[in-house]
Each structure stands twice: as structure tokens, then as C-alpha cells.
N, C-alpha and C. Protein backbone atom coordinates (compact mmCIF):
# COMPACT_ATOMS: atom_id res chain seq x y z
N UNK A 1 129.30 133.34 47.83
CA UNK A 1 130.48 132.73 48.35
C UNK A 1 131.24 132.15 47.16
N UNK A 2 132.77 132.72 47.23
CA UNK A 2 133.42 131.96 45.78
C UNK A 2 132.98 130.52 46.47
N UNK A 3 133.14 129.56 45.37
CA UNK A 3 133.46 128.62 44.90
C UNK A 3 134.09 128.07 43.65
N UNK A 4 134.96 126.93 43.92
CA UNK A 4 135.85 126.20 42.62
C UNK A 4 135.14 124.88 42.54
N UNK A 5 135.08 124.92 41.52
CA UNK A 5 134.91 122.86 40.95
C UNK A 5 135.80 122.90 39.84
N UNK A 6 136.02 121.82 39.80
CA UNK A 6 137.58 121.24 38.98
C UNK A 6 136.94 120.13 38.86
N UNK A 7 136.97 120.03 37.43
CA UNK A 7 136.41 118.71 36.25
C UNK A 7 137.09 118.24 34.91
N UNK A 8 137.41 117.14 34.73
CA UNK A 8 138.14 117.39 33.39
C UNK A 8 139.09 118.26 33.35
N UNK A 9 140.52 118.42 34.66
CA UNK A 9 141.05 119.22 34.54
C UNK A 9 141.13 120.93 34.23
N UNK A 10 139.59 121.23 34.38
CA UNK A 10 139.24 122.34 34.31
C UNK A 10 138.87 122.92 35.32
N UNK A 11 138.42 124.42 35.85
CA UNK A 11 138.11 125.19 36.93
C UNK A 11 137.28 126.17 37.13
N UNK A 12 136.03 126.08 37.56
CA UNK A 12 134.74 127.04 37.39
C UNK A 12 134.83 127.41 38.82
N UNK A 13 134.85 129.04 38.43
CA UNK A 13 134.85 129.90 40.00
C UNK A 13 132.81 130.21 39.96
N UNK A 14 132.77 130.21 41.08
CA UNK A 14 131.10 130.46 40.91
C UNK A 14 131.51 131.93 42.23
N UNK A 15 130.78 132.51 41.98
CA UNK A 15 130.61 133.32 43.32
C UNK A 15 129.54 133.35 44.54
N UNK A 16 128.14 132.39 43.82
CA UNK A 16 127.26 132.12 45.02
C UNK A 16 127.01 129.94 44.65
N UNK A 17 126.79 129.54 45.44
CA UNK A 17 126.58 128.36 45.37
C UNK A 17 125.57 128.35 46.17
N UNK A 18 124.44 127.41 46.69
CA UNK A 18 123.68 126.85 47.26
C UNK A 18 123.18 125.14 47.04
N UNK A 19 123.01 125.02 48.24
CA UNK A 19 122.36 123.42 48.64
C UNK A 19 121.25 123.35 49.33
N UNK A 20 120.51 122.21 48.93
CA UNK A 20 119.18 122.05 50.06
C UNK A 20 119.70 121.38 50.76
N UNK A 21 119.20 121.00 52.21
CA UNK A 21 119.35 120.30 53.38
C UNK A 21 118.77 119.28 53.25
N UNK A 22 119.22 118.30 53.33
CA UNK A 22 117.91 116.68 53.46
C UNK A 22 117.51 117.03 54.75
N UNK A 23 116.29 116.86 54.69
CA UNK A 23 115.76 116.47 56.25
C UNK A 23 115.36 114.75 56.39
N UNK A 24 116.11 114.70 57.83
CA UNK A 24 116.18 113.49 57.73
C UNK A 24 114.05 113.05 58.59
N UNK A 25 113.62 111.74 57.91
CA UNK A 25 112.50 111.08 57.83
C UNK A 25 111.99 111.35 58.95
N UNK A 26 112.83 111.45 60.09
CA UNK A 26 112.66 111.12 61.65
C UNK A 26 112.02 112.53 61.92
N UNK A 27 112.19 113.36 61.58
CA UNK A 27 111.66 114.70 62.28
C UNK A 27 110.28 115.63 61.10
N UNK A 28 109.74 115.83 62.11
CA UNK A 28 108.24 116.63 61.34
C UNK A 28 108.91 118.16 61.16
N UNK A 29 108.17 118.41 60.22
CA UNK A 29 108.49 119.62 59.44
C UNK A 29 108.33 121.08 60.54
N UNK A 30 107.65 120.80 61.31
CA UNK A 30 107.18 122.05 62.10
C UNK A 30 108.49 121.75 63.72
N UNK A 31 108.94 120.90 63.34
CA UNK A 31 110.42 120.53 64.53
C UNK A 31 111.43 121.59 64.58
N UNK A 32 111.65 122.12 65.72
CA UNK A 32 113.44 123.18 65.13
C UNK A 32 114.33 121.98 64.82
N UNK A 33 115.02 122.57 64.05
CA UNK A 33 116.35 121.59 63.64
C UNK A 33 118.00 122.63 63.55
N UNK A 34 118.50 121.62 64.02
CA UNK A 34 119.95 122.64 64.40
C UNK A 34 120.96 121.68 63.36
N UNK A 35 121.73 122.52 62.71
CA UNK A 35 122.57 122.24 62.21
C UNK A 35 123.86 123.07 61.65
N UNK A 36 125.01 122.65 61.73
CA UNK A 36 126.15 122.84 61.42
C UNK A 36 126.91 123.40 59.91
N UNK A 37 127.29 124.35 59.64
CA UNK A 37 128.34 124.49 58.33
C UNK A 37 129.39 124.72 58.51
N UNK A 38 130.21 124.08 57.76
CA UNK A 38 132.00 124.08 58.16
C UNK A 38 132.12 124.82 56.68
N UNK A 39 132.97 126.01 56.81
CA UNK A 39 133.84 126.25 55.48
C UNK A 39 135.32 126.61 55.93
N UNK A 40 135.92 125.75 54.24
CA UNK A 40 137.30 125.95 54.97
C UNK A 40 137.62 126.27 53.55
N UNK A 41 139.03 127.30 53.55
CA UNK A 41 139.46 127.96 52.31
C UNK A 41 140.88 127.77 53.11
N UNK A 42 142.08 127.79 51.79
CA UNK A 42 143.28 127.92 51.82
C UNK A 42 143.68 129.14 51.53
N UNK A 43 142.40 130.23 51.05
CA UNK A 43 142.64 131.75 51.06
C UNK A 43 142.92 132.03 52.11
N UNK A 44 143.97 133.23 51.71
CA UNK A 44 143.73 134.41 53.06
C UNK A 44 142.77 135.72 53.11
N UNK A 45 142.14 135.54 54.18
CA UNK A 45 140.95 136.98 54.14
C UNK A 45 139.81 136.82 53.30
N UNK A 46 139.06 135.92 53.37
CA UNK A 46 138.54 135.67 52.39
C UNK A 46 136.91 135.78 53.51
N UNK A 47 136.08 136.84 52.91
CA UNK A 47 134.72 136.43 53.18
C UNK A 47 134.00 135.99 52.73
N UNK A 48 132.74 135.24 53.92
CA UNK A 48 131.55 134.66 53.31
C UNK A 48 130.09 135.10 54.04
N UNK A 49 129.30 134.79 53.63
CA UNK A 49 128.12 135.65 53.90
C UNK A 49 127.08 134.45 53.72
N UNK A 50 126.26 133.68 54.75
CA UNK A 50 125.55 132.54 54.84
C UNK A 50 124.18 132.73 54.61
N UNK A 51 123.38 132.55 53.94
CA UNK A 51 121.75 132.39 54.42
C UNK A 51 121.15 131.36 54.11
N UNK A 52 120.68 131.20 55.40
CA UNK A 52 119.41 130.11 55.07
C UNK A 52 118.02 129.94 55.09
N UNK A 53 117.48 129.39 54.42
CA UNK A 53 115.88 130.11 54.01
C UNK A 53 115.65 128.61 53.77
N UNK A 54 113.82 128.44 54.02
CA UNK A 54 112.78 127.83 53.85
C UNK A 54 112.46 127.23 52.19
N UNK A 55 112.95 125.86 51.91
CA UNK A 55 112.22 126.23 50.49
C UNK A 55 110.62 125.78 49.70
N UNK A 56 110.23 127.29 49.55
CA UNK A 56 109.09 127.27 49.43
C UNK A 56 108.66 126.43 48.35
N UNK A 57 107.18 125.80 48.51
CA UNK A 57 106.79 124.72 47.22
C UNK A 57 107.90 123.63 46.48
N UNK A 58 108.13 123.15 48.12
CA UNK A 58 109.03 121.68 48.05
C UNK A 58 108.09 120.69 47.79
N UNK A 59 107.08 120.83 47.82
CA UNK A 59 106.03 119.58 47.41
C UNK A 59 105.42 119.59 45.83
N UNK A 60 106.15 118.73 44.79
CA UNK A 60 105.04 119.45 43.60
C UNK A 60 103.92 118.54 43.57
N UNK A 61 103.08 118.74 42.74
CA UNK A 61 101.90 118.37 42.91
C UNK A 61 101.61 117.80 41.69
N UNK A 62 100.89 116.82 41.11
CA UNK A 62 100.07 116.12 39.91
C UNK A 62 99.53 117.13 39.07
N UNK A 63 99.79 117.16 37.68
CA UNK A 63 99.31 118.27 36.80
C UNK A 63 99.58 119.81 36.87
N UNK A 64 100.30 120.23 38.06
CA UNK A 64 100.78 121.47 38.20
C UNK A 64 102.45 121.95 37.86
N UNK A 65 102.43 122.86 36.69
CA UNK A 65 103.47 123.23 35.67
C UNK A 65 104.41 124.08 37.24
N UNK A 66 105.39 123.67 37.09
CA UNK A 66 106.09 124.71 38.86
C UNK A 66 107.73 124.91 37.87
N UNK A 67 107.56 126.36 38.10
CA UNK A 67 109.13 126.64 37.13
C UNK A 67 110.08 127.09 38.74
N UNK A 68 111.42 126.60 37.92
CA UNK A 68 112.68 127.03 39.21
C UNK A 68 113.84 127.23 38.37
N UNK A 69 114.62 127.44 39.17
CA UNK A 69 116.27 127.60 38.67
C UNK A 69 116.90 127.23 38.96
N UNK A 70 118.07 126.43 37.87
CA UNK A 70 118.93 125.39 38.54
C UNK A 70 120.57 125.92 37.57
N UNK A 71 121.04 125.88 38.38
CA UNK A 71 122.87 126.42 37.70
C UNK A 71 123.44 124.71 38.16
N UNK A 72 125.13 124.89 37.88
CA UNK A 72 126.29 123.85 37.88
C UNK A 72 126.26 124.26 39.78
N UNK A 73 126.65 125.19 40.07
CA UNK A 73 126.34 125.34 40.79
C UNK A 73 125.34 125.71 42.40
N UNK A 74 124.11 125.51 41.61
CA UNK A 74 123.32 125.53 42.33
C UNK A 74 121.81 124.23 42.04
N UNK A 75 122.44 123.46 42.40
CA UNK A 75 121.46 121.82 41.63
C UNK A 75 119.85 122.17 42.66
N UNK A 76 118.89 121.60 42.39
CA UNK A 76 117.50 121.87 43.33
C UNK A 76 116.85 120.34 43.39
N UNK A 77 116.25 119.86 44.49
CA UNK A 77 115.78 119.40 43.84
C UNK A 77 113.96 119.19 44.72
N UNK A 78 113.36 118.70 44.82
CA UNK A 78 111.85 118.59 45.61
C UNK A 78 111.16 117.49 45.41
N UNK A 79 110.05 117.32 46.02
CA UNK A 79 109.65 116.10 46.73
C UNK A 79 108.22 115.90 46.20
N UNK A 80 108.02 114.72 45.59
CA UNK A 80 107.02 114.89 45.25
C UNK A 80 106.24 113.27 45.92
N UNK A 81 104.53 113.39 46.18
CA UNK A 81 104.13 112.54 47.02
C UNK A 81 102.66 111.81 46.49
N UNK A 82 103.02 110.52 45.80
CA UNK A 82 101.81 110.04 45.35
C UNK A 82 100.45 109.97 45.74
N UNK A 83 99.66 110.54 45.27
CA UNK A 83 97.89 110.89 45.59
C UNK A 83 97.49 109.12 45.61
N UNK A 84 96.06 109.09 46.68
CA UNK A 84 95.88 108.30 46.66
C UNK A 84 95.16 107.18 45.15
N UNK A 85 95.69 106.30 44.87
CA UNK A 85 94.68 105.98 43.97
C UNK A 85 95.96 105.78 42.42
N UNK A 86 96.73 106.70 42.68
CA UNK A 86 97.63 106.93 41.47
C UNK A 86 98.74 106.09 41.69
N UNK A 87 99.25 104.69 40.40
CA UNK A 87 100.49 103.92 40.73
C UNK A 87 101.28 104.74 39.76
N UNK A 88 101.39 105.37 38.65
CA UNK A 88 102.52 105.92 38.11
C UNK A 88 102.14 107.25 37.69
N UNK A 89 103.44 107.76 37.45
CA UNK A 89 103.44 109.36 36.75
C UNK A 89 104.73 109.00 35.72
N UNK A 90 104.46 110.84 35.35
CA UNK A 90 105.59 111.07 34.49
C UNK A 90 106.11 112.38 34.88
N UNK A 91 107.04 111.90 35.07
CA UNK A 91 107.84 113.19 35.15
C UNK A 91 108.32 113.94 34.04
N UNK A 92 107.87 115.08 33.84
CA UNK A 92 108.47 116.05 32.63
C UNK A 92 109.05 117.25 33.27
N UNK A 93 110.19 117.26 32.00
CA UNK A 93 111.16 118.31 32.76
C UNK A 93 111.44 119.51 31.28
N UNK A 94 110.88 120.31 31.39
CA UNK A 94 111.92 120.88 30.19
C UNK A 94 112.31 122.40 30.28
N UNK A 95 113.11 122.75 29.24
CA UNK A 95 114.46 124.14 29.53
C UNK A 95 113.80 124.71 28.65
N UNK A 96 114.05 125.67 28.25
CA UNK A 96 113.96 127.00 27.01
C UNK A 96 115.59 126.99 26.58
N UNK A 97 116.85 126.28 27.09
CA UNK A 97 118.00 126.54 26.06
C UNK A 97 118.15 124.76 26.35
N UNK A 98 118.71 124.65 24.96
CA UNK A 98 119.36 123.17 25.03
C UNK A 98 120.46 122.59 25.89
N UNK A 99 121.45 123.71 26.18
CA UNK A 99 122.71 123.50 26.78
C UNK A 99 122.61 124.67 27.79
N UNK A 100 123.78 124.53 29.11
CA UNK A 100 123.97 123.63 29.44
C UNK A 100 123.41 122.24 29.56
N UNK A 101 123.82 121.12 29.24
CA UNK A 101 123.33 120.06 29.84
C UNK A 101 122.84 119.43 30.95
N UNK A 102 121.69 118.96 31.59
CA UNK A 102 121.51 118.69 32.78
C UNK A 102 121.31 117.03 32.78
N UNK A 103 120.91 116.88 34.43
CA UNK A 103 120.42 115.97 34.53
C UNK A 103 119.66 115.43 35.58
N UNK A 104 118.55 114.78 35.00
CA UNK A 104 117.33 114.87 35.45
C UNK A 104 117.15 113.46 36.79
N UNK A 105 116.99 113.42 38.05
CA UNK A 105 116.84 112.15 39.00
C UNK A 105 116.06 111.93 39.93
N UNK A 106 115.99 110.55 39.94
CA UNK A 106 114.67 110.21 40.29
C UNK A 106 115.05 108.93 41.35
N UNK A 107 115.13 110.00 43.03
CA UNK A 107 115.51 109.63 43.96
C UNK A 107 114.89 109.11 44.65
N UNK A 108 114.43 107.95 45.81
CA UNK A 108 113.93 107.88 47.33
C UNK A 108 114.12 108.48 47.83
N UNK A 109 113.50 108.74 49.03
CA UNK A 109 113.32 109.81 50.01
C UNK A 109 114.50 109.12 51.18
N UNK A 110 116.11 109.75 51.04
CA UNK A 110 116.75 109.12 51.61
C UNK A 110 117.74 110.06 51.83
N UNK A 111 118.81 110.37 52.89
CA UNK A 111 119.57 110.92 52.74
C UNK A 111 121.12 110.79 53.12
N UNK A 112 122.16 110.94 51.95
CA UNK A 112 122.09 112.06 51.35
C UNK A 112 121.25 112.15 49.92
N UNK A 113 121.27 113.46 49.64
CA UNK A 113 120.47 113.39 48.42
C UNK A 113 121.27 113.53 47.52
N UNK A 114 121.39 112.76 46.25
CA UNK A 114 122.81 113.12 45.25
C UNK A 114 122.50 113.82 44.52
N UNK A 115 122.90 115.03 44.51
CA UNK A 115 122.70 116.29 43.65
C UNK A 115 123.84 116.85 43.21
N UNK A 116 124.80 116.18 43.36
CA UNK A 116 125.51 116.67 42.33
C UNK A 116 126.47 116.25 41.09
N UNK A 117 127.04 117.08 40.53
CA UNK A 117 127.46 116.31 38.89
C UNK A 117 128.00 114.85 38.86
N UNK A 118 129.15 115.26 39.86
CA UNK A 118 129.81 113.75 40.60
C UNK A 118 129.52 112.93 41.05
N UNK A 119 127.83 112.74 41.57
CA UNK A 119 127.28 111.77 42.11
C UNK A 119 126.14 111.58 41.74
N UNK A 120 125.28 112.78 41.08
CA UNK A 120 124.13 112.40 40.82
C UNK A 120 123.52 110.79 40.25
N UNK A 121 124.49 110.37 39.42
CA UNK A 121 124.39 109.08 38.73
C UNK A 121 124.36 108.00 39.54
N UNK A 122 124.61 107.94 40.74
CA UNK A 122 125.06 106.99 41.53
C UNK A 122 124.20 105.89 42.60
N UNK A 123 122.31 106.95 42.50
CA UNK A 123 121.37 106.43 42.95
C UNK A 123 120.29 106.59 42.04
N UNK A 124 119.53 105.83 42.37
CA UNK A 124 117.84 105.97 41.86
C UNK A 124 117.78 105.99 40.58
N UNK A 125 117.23 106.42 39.45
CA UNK A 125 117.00 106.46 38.01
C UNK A 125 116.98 107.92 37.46
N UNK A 126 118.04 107.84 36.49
CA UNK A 126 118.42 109.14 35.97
C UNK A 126 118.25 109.59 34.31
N UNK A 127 118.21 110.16 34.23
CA UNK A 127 118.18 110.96 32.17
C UNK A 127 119.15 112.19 32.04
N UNK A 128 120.08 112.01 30.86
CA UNK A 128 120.80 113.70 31.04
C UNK A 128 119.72 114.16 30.01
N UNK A 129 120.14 115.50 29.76
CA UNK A 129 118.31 116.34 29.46
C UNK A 129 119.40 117.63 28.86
N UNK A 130 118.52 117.72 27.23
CA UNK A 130 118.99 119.34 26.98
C UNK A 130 117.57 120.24 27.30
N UNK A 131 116.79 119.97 26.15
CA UNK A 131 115.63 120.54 26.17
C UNK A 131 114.62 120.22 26.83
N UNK A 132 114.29 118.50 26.78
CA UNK A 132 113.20 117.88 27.58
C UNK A 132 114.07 116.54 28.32
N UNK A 133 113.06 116.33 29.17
CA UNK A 133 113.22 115.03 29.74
C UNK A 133 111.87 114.55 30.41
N UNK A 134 111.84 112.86 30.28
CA UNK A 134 110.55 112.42 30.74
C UNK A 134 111.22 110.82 31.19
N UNK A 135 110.95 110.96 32.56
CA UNK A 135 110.56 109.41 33.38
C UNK A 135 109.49 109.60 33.98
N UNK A 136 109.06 107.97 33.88
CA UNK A 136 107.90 107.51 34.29
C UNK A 136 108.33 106.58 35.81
N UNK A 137 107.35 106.63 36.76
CA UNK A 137 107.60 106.46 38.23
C UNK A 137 106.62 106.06 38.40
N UNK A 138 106.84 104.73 39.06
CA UNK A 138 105.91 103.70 39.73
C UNK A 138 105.74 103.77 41.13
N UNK A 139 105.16 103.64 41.51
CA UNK A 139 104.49 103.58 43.19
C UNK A 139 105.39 102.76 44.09
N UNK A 140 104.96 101.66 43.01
CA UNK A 140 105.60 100.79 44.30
C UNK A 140 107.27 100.53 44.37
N UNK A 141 107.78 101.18 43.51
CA UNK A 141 109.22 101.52 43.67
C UNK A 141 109.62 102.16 44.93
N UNK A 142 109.09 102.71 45.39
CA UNK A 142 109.10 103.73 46.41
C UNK A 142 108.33 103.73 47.60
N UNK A 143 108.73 102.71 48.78
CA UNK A 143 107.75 102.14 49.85
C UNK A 143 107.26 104.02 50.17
N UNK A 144 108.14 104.36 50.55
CA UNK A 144 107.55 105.69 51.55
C UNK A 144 106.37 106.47 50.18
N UNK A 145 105.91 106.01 49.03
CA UNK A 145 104.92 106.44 48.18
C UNK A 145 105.38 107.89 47.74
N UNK A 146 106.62 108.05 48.01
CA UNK A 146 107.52 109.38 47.68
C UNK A 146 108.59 108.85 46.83
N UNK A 147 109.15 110.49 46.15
CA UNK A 147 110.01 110.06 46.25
C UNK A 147 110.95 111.89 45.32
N UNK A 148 112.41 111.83 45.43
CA UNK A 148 112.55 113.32 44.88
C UNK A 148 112.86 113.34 43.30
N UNK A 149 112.67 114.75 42.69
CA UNK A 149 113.02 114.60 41.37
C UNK A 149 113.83 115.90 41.65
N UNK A 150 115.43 115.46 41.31
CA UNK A 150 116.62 115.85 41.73
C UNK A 150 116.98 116.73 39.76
N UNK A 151 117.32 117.84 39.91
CA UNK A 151 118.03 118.48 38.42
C UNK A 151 119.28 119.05 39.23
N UNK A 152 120.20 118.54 38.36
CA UNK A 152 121.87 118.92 38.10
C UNK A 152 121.94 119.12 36.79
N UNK A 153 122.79 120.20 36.83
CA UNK A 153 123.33 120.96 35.79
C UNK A 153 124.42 120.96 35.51
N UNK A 154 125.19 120.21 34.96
CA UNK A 154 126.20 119.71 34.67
C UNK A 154 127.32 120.71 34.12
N UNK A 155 128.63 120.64 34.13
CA UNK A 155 129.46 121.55 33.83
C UNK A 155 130.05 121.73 32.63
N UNK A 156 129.65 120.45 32.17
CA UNK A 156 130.02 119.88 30.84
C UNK A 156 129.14 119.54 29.88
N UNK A 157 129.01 119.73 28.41
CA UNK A 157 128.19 119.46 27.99
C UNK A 157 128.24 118.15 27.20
N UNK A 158 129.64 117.39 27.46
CA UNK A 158 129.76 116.28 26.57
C UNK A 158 128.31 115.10 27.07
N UNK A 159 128.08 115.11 28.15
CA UNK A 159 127.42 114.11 28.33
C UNK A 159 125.69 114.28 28.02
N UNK A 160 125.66 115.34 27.12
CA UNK A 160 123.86 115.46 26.24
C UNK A 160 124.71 115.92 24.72
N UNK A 161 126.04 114.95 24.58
CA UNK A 161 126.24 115.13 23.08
C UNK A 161 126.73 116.49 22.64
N UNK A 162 126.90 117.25 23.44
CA UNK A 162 127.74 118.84 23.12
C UNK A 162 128.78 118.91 23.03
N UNK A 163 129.46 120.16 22.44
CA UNK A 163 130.62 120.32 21.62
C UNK A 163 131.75 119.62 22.70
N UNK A 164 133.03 118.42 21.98
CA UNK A 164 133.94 118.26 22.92
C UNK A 164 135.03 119.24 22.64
N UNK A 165 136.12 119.18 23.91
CA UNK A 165 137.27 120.45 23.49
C UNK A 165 137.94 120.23 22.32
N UNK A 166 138.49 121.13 21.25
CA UNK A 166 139.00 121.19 20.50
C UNK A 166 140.63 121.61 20.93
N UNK A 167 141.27 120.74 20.49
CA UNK A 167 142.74 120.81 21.08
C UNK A 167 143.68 120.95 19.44
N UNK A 168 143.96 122.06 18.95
CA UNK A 168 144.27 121.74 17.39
C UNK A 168 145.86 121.31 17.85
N UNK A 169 146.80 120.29 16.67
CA UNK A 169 147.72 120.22 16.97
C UNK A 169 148.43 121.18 16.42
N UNK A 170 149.92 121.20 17.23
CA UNK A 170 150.60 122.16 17.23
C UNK A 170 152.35 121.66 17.15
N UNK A 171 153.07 122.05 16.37
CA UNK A 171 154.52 121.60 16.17
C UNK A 171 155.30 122.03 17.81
N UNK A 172 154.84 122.81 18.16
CA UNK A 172 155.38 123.10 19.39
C UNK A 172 154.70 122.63 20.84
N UNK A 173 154.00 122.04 20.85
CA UNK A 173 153.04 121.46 22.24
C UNK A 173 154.18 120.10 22.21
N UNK A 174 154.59 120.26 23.75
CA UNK A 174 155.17 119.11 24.13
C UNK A 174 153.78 117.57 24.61
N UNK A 175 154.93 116.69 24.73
CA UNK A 175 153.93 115.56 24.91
C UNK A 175 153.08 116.02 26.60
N UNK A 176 151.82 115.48 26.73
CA UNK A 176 151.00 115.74 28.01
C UNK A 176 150.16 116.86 27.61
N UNK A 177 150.55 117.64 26.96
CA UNK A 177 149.81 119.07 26.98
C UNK A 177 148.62 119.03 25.69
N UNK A 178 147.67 119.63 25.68
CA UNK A 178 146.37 119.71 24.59
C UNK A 178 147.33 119.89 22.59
N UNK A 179 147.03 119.24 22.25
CA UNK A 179 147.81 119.19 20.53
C UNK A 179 148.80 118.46 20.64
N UNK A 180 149.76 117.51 22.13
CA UNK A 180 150.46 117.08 21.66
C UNK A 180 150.73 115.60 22.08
């Protein structure tokens, strides 16, 4: 499905996007659950093509390495649930490329879940992340003994210290515009 995000006056067309669903606390996993998607475009004729799927190994587990994929447009994130006996961990996160920039969060089990660039920052405890990232998570931060570790992938790389735009000046760029 196209999609636009507009940041910094800029505009990234994606052609597939995806989101996880919070499930809200109240309902057991083996419950049907019904829910709603609205899309609305100012295109004309424009198709879209929906699926929704199960996501598998939403639970990670203590000492177990679990690889996924995360785009600007497609943030992930899963649930992880303190063993008995254990008050802290660490969360480690790391990439094989430095950039894009992400960022790494460390949510309650609450919803909505902020997963994305624009909001991720806005709950729970966060790190932006090129290569690695590591928080440490206490128990009792987190009555429900849960809690999610949210990755966004940011669109931008200024905020893990990456290249900013280069705007060279120019005798002819009027005032407002990049050089002038």
C-alpha cells in the first residue's frame, strides 16, 4: 500500500507499510477479536490490498538471540515477560549497518503502543541506536512484570549523529529556500 510521511519538510513514498495491533489487557489471546481499518487517500483510483496475520514469536525470551526486520516504515515491536525469580535484564539490540538510525523502547504493556518516529519518544525509556543498543529493565518498573521492547527506524539520520542536509549557498536562491 503506497504510503507518504513528510518530515523535515521532506517526503518518503513507501509502497508497503505495516503495524502491529495492541491487544488490549482485557482479552486472552485465544479470544476472536474484531476490528476495524479506515483508509482514506485524496487519490483517485488508487488500490490497496490488506493482510493480516498472527505475529509469530511475540514473546522473547531470556538469553534467546531472535532476529526481525524493522524499516521507517514498518516499526515492530514484542513483548517480553519476566521469569520468575529475575528483577532486571538487559536489553540488547544490534544491526549489521550503522544507519539508518533507529530507536530502541522500552514500553509498559499499554495501549497505544508508540511506535512511531513521531512518538516513539513520548513514553517509557528510550536509546537512538546505530549499531548497538543496551537498556537495562527493572521488574518493578513494570507492575504487569512485562513490558514491550518497541524498534523504530527513523527517517532521519540526524538524531544517531548522521550526515545533516547540505544546502550549498547559491547567488541565486531566494530568501526561504535551501542556500538562501
Amino acid at each position: 500500500m503506497p504510503s507518504r510521511a513528510a518530515r523535515y519538510q521532506r517526503k518518503y513514498a513507501y509502497q508497503e507499510v505495516s503495524r502491529t495491533l495492541c491487544q488490549p489487557q482485557t482479552k486472552a489471546e485465544v479470544e476472536t477479536q474484531h476490528f476495524f481499518v479506515d483508509v482514506s487517500t485524496l487519490s483517485l483510483n488508487t488500490s490497496y490490498q490488506l493482510r493480516v496475520t498472527r505475529v509469530e514469536n511475540f514473546v522473547l525470551r531470556t538469553n534467546e538471540r531472535f532476529s526481525f526486520n524493522a524499516t521507517a516504515s514498518q516499526p515492530q515491536y514484542f513483548k517480553y515477560e519476566f521469569p520468575e525469580g529475575v528483577d532486571s535484564v538487559i536489553v540488547k539490540v544490534t544491526s549489521a549497518m550503522a544507519f539508518p538510525c533507529s530507536v530502541i523502547s522500552i514500553q509498559d504493556i499499554l495501549c497505544p503502543v508508540y511506535d512511531l518516529d513521531n512518538n516513539v519518544a513520548f513514553i517509557g525509556m528510550y536509546q537512538t541506536m546505530t549499531k548497538k543498543a543496551a537498556i537495562t529493565v527493572q521488574k518493578k518498573d513494570f507492575p504487569s512484570n512485562s513490558f514491550y521492547v518497541v524498534v523504530v527506524v527513523k527517517t532521519e539520520d540526524e538524531a544517531c549523529g548522521g550526515a545533516l542536509p547540505y544546502y550549498p549557498l547559491s547567488r541565486d536562491a531566494s530568501p526561504g529556500t535551501p542556500g538562501g
